[in-house]
N, C-alpha and C. Protein backbone atom coordinates (compact mmCIF):
# COMPACT_ATOMS: atom_id res chain seq x y z
N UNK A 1 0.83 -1.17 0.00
CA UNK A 1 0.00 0.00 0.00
C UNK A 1 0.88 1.24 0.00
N UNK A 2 0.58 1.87 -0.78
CA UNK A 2 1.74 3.36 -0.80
C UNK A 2 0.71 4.15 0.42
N UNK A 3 2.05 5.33 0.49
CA UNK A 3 1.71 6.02 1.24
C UNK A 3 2.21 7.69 0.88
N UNK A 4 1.72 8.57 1.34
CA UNK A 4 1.56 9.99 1.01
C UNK A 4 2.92 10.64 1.42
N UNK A 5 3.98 11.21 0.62
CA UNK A 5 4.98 12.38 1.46
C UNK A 5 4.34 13.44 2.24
N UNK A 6 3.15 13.15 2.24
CA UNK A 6 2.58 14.86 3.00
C UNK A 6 2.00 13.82 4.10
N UNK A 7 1.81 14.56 5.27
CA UNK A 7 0.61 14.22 6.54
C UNK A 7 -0.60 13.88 6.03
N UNK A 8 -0.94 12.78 6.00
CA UNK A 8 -2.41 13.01 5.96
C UNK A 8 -3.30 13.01 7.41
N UNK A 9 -4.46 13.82 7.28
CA UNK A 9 -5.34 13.53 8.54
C UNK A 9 -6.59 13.50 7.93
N UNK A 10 -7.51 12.70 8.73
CA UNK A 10 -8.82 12.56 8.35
C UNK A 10 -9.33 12.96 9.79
N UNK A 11 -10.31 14.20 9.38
CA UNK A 11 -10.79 14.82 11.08
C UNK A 11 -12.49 13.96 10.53
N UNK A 12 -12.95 13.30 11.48
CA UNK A 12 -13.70 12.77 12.35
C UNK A 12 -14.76 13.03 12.96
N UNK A 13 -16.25 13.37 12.58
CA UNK A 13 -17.26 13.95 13.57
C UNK A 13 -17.94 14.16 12.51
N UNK A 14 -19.11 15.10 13.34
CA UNK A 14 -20.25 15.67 13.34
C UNK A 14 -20.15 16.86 12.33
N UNK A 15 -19.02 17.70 12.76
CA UNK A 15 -19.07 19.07 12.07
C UNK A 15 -17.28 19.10 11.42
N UNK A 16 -17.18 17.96 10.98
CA UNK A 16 -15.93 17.09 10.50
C UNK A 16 -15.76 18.34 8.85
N UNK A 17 -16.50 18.71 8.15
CA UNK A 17 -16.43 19.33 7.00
C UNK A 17 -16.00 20.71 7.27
N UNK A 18 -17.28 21.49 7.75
CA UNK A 18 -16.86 22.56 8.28
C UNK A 18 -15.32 23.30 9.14
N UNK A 19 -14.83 21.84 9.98
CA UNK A 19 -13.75 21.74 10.48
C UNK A 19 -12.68 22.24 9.61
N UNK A 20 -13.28 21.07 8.36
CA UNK A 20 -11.62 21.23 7.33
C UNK A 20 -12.05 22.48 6.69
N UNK A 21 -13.00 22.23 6.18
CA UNK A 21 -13.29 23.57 5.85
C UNK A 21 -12.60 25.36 6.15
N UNK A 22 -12.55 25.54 7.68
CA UNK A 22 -11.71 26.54 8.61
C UNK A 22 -10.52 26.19 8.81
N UNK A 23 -9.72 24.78 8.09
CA UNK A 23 -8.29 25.00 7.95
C UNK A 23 -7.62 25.64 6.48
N UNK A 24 -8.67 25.86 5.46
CA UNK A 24 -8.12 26.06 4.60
C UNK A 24 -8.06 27.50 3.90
N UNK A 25 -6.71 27.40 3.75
CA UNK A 25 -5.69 28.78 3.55
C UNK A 25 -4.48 28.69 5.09
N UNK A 26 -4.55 28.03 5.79
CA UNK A 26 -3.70 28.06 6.64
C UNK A 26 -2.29 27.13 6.14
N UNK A 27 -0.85 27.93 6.19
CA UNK A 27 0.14 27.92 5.84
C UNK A 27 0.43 26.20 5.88
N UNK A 28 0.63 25.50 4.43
CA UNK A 28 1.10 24.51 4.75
C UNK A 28 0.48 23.07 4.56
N UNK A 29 -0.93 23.72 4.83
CA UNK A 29 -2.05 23.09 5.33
C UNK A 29 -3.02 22.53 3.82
N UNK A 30 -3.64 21.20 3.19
CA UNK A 30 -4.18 21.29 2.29
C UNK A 30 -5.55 21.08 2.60
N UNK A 31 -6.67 21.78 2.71
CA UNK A 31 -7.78 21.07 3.14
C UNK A 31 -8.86 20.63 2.17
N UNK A 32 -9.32 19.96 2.27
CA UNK A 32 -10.41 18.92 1.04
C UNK A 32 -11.53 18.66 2.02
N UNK A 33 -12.83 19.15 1.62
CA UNK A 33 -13.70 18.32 2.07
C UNK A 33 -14.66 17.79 0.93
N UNK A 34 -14.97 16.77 1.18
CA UNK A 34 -15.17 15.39 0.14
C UNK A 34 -16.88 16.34 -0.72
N UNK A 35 -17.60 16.95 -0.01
CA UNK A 35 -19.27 17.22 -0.18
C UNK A 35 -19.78 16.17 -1.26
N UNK A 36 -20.23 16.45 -2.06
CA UNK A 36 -21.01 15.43 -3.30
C UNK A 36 -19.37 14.62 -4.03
N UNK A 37 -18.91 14.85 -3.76
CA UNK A 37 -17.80 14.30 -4.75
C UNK A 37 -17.76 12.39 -4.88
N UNK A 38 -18.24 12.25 -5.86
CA UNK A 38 -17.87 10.48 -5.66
C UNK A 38 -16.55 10.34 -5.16
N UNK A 39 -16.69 9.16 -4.60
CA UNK A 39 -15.59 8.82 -3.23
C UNK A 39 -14.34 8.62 -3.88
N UNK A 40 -14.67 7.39 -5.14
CA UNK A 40 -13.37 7.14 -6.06
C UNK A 40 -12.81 8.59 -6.49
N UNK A 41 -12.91 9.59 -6.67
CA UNK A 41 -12.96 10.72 -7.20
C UNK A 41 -11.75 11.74 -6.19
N UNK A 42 -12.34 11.25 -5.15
CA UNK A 42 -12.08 12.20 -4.04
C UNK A 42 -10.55 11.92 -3.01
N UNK A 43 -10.69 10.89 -3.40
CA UNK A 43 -10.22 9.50 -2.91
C UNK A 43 -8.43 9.72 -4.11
N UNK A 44 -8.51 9.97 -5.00
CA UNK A 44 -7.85 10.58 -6.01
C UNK A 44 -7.09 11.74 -5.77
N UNK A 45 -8.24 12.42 -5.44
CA UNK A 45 -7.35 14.16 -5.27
C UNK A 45 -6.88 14.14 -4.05
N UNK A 46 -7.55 13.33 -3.24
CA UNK A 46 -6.60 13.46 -1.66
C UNK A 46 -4.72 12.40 -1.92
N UNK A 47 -4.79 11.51 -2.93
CA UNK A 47 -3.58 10.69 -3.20
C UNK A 47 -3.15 11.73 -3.97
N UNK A 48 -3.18 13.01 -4.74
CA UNK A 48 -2.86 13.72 -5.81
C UNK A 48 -2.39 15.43 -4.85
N UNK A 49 -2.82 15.39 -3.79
CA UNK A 49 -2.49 16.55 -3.13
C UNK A 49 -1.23 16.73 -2.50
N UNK A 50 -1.31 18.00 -2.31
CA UNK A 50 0.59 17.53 -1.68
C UNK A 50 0.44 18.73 -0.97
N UNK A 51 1.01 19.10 0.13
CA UNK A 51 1.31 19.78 1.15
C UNK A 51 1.74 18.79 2.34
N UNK A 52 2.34 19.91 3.70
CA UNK A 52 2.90 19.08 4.60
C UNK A 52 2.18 18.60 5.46
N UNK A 53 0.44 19.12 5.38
CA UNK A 53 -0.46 18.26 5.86
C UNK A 53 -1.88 18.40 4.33
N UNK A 54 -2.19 17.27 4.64
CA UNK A 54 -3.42 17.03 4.01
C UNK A 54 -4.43 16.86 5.04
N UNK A 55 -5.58 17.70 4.95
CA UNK A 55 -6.34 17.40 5.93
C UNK A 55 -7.55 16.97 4.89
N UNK A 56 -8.55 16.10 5.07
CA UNK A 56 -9.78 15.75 4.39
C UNK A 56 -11.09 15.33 5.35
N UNK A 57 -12.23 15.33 5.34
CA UNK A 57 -12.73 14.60 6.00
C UNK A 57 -13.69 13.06 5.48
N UNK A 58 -12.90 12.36 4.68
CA UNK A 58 -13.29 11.32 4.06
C UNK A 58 -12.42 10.16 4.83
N UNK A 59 -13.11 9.29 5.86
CA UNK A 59 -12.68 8.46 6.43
C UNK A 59 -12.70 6.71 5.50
N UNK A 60 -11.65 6.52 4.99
CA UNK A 60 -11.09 5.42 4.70
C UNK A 60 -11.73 4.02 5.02
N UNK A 61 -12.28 4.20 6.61
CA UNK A 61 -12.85 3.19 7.12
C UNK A 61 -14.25 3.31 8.01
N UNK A 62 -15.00 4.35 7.43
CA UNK A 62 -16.06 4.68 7.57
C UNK A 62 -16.85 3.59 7.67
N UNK A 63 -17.42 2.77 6.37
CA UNK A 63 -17.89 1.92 6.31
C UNK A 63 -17.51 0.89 7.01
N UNK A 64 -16.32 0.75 7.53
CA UNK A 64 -16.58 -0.52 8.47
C UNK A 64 -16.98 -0.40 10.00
N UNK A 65 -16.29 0.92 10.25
CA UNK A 65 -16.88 2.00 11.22
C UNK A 65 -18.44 1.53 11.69
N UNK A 66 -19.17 2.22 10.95
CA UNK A 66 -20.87 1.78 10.86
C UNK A 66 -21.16 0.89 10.90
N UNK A 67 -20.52 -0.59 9.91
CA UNK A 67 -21.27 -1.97 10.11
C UNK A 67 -20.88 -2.41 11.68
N UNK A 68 -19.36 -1.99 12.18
CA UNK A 68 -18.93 -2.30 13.49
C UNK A 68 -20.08 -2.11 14.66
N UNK A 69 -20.06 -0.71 14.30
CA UNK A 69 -21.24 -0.02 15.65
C UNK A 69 -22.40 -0.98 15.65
N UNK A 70 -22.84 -1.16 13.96
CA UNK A 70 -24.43 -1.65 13.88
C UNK A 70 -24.30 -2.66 14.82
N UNK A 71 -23.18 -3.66 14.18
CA UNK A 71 -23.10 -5.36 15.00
C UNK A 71 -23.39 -5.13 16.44
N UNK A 72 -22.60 -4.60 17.33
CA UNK A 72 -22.29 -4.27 18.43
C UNK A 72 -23.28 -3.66 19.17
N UNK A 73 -24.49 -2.70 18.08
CA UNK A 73 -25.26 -2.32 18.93
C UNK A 73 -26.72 -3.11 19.01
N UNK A 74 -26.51 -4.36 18.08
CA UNK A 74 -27.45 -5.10 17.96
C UNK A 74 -27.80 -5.04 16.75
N UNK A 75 -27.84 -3.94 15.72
CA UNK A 75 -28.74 -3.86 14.98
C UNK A 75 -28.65 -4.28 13.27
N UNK A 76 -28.02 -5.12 13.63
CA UNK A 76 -27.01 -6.16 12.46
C UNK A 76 -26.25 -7.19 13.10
N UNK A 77 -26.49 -8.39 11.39
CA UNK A 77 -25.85 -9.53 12.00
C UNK A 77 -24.54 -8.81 11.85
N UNK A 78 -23.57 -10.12 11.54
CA UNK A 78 -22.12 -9.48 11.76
C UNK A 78 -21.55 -9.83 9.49
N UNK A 79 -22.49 -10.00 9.05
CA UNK A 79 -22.15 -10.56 7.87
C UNK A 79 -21.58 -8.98 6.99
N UNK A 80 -22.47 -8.02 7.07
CA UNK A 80 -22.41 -6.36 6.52
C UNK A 80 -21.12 -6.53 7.16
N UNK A 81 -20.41 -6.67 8.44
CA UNK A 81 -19.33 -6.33 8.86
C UNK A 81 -18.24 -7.14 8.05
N UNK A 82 -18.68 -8.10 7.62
CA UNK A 82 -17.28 -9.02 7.32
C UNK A 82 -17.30 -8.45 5.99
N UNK A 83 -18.57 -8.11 4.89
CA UNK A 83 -18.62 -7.28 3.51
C UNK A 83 -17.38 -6.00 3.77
N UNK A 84 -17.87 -5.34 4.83
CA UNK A 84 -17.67 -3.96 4.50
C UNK A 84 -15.72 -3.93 4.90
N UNK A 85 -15.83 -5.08 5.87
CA UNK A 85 -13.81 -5.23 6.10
C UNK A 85 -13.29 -5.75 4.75
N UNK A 86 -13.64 -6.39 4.23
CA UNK A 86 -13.49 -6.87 2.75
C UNK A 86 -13.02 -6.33 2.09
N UNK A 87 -13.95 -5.25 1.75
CA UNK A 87 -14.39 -4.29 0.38
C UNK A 87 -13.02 -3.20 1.08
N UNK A 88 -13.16 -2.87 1.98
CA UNK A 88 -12.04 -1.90 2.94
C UNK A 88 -10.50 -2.19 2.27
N UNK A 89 -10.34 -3.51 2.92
CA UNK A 89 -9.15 -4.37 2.35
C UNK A 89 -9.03 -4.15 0.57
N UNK A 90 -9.73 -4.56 0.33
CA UNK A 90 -9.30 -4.98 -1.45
C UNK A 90 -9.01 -2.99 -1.88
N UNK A 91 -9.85 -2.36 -1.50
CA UNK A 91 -9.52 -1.18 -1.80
C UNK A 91 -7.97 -0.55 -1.17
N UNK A 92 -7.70 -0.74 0.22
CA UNK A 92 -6.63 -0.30 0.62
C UNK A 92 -5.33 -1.19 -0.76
N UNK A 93 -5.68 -2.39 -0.66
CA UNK A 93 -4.30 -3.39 -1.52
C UNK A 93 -4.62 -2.49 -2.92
N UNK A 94 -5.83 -2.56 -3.37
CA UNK A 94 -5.35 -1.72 -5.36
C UNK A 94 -5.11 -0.25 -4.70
N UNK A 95 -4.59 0.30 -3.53
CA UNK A 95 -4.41 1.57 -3.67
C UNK A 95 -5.31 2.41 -4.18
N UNK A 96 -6.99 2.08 -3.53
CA UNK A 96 -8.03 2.89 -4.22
C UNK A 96 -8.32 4.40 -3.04
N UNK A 97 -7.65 3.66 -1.63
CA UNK A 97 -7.52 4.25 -0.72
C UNK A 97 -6.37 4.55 0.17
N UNK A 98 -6.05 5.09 1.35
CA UNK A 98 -4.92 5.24 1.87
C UNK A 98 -5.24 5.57 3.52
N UNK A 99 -4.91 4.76 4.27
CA UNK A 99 -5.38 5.06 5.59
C UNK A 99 -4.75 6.52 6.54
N UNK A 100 -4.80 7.29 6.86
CA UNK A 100 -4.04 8.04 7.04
C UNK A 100 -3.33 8.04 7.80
N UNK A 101 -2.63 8.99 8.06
CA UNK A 101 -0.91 9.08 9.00
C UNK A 101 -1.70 9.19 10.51
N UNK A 102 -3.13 10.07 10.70
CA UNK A 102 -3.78 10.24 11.79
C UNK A 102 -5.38 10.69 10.91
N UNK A 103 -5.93 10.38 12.90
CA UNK A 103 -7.12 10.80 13.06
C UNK A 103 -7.75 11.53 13.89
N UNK A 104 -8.14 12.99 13.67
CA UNK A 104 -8.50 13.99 14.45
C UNK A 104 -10.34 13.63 14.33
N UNK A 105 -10.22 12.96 16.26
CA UNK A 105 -11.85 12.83 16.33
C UNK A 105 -12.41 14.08 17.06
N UNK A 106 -13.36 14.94 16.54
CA UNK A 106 -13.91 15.53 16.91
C UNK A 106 -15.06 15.51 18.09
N UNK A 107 -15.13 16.11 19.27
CA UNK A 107 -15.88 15.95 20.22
C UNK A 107 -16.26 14.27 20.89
N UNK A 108 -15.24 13.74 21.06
CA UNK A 108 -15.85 12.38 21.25
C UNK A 108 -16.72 12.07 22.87
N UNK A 109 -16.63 13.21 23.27
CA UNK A 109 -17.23 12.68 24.72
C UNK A 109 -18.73 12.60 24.34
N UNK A 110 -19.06 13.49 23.27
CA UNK A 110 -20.80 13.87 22.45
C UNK A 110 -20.85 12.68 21.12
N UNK A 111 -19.88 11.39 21.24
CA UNK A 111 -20.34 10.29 20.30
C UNK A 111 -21.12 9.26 21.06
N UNK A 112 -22.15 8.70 20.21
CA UNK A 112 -22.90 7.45 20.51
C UNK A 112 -20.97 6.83 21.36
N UNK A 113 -22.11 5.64 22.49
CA UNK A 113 -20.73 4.71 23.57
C UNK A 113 -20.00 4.29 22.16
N UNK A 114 -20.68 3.28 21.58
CA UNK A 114 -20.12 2.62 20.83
C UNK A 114 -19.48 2.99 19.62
N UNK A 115 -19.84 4.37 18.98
CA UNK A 115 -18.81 5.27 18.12
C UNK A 115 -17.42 5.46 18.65
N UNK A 116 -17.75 6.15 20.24
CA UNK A 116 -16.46 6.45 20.81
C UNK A 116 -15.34 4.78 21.03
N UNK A 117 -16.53 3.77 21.44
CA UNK A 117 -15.04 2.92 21.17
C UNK A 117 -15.03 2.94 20.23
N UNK A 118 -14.89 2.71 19.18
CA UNK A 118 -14.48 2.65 18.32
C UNK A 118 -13.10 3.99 17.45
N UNK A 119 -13.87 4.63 17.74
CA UNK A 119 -12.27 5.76 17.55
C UNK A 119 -11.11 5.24 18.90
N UNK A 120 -12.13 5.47 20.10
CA UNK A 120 -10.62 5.13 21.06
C UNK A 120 -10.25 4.58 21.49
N UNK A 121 -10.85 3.16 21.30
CA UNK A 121 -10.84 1.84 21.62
C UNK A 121 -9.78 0.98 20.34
N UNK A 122 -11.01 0.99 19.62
CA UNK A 122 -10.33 0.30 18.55
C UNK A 122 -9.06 0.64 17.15
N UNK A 123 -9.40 2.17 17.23
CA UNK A 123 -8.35 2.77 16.19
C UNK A 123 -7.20 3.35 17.33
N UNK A 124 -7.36 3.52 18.34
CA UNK A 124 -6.82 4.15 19.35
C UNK A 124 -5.74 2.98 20.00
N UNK A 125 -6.28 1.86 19.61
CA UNK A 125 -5.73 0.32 20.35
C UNK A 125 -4.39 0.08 19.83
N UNK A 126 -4.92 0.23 18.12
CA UNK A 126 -4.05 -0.37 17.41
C UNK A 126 -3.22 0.65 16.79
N UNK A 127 -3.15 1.91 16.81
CA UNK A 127 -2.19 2.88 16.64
C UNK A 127 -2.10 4.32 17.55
N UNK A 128 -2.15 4.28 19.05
CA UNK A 128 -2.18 5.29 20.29
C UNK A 128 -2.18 6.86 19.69
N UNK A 129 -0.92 6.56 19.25
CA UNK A 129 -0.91 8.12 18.69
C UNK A 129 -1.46 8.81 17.42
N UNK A 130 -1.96 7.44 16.55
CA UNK A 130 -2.61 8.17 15.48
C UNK A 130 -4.04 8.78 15.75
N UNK A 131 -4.65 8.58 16.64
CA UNK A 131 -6.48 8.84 17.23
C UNK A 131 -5.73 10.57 17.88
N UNK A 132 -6.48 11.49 17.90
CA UNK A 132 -6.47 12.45 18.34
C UNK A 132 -7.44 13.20 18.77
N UNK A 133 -8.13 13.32 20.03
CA UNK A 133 -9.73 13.95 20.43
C UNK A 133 -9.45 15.46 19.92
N UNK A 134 -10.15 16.26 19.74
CA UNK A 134 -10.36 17.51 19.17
C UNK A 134 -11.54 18.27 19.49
N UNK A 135 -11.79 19.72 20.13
CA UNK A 135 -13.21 19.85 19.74
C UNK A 135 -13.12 20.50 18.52
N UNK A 136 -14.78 20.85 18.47
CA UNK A 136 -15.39 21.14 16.49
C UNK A 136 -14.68 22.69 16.30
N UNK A 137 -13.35 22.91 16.41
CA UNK A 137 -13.01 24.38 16.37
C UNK A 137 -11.80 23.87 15.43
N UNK A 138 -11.99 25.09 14.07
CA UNK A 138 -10.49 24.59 13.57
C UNK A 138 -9.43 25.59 14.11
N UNK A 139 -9.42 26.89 14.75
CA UNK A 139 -8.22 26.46 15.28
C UNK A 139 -7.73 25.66 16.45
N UNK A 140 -8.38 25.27 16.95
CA UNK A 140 -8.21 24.03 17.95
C UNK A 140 -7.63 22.82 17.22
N UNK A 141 -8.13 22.21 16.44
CA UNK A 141 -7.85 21.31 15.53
C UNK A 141 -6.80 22.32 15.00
N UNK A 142 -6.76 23.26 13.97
CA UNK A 142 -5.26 23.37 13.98
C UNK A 142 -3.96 23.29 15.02
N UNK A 143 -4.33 23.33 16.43
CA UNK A 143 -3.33 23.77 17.05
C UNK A 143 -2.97 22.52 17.20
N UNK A 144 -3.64 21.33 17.30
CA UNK A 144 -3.36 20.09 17.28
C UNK A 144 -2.45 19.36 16.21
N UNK A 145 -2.80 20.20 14.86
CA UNK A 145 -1.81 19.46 13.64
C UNK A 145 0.04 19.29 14.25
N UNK A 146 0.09 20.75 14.92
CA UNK A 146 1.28 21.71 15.26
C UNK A 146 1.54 20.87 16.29
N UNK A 147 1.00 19.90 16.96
CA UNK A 147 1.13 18.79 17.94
C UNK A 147 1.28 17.30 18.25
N UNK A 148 0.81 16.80 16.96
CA UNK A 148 1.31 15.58 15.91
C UNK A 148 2.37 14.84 16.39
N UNK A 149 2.44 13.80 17.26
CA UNK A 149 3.43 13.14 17.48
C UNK A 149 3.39 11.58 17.18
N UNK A 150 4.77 11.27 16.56
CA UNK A 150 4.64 10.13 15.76
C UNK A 150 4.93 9.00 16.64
N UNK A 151 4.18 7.72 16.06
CA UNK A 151 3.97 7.06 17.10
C UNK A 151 4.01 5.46 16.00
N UNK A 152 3.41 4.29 16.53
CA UNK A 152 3.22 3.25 15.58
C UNK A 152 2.58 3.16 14.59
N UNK A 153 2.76 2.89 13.35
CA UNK A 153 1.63 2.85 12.67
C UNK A 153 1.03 1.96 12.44
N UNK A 154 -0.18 1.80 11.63
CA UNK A 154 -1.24 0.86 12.22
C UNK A 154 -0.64 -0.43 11.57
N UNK A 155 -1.00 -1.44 12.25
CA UNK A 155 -1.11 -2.55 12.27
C UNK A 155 -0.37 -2.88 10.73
N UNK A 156 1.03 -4.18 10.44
CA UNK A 156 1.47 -4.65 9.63
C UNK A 156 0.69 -5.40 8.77
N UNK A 157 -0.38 -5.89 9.71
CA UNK A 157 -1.16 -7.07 9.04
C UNK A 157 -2.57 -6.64 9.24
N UNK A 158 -2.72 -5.85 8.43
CA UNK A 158 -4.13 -5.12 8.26
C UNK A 158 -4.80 -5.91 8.24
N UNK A 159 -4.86 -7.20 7.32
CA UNK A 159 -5.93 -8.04 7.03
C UNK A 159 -6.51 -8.65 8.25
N UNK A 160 -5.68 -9.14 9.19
CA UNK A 160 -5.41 -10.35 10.20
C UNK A 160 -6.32 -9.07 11.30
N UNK A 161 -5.99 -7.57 11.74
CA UNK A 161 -6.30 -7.13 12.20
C UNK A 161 -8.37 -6.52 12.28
N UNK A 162 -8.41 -5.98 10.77
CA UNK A 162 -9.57 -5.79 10.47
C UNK A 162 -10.53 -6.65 10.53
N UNK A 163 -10.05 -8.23 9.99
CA UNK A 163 -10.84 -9.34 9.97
C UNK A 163 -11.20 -10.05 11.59
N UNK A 164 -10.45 -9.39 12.50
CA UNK A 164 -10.37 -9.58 14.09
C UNK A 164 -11.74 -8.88 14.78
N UNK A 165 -11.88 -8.10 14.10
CA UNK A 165 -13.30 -6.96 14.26
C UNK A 165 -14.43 -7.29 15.01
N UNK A 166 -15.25 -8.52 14.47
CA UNK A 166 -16.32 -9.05 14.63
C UNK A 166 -16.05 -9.49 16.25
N UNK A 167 -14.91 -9.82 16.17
CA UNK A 167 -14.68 -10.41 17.63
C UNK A 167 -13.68 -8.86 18.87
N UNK A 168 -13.86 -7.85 18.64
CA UNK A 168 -13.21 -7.06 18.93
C UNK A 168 -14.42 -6.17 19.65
N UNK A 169 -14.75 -6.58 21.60
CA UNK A 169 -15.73 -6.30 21.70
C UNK A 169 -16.03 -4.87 22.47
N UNK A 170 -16.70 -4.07 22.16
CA UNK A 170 -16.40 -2.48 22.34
C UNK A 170 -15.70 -1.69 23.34
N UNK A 171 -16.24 -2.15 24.69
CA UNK A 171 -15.73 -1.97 26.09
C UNK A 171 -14.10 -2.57 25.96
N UNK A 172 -13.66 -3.93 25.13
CA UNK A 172 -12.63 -4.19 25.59
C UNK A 172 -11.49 -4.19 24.29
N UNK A 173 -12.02 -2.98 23.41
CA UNK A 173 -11.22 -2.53 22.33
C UNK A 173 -10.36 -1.78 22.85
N UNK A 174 -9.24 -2.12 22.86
CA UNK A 174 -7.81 -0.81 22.65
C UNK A 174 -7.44 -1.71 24.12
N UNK A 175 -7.83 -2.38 25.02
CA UNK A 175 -7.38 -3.32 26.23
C UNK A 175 -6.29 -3.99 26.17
N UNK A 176 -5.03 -4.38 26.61
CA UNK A 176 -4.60 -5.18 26.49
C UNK A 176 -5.29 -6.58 26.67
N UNK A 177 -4.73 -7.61 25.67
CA UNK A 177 -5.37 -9.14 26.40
C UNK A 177 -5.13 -9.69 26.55
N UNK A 178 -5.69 -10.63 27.72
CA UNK A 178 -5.60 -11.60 28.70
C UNK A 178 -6.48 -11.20 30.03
């Protein structure tokens, strides 16, 4: 899977557009927000951008995001989940996507339980320093870019990891185990 010479970040939330939205024109800084743009499309210009950060708010793993929560909150079997890690995968390997360097979550104390594990549980588990809480202010979120500290990146074995999911249970995401 390639990866970007620039920062990428994907900010996270509610008012996730608007966010990037108020970073852009700031020195350095590239901001994209996705609005109507088909994803393949978008998905393009964020691999085609270059600055020393890319900020976007098109999350990579959105969709597995959602089937995760659904499973977990009952309201799905776990089959959408094993589709949507799939489809995730085959896109990350043809390089249709690119996970980013980080993730600026916006307001997470105001996410559904099971959203929040999931940013800080489960993306938070498997790479500490790439999850970043934020509130919905971009310069707040900017002051955070300026704060960026590098840390592991995610998981070698994406596949082995994502496909772990179904069994990755909310409360005891990002836990050590045993």
């Amino acid at each position: 899977m390639r990866r970007s010479s620039s920062t990428v970040v994907v900010v996270a939330g509610e008012r996730a557009g608007d966010v990037v939205a108020g970073l852009d024109g700031l020195h350095n800084v590239r901001a994209l927000v996705r609005g109507d743009a088909p994803h393949a499309e978008f998905a393009a210009l964020v691999g085609r951008a270059g600055g020393t950060y890319v900020v976007h708010d098109d999350d990579p793993l959105a969709a597995v995001r959602d089937a995760w929560t659904a499973f977990f909150d009952g309201v799905s079997a776990p089959g959408p989940l094993e589709v949507a890690v799939e489809e995730a995968l085959a896109a990350l390997r043809a390089d249709r996507v690119q996970l980013p360097d980080y993730y600026v979550v916006l307001d997470p104390e105001e996410l559904p339980e099971t959203v929040r594990h999931w940013w800080l549980g489960v993306l938070a588990g498997a790479a500490p320093a790439r999850v970043v809480p934020a509130p919905s202010s971009p310069p707040r979120v900017a002051a955070e870019l300026g704060r960026l500290s590098p840390g592991r990146w995610w998981p070698d074995d994406l596949a082995s990891w994502l496909q772990e999911l179904p069994r990755t249970v909310p409360d005891r995401a990002g836990l050590p185990a045993g």
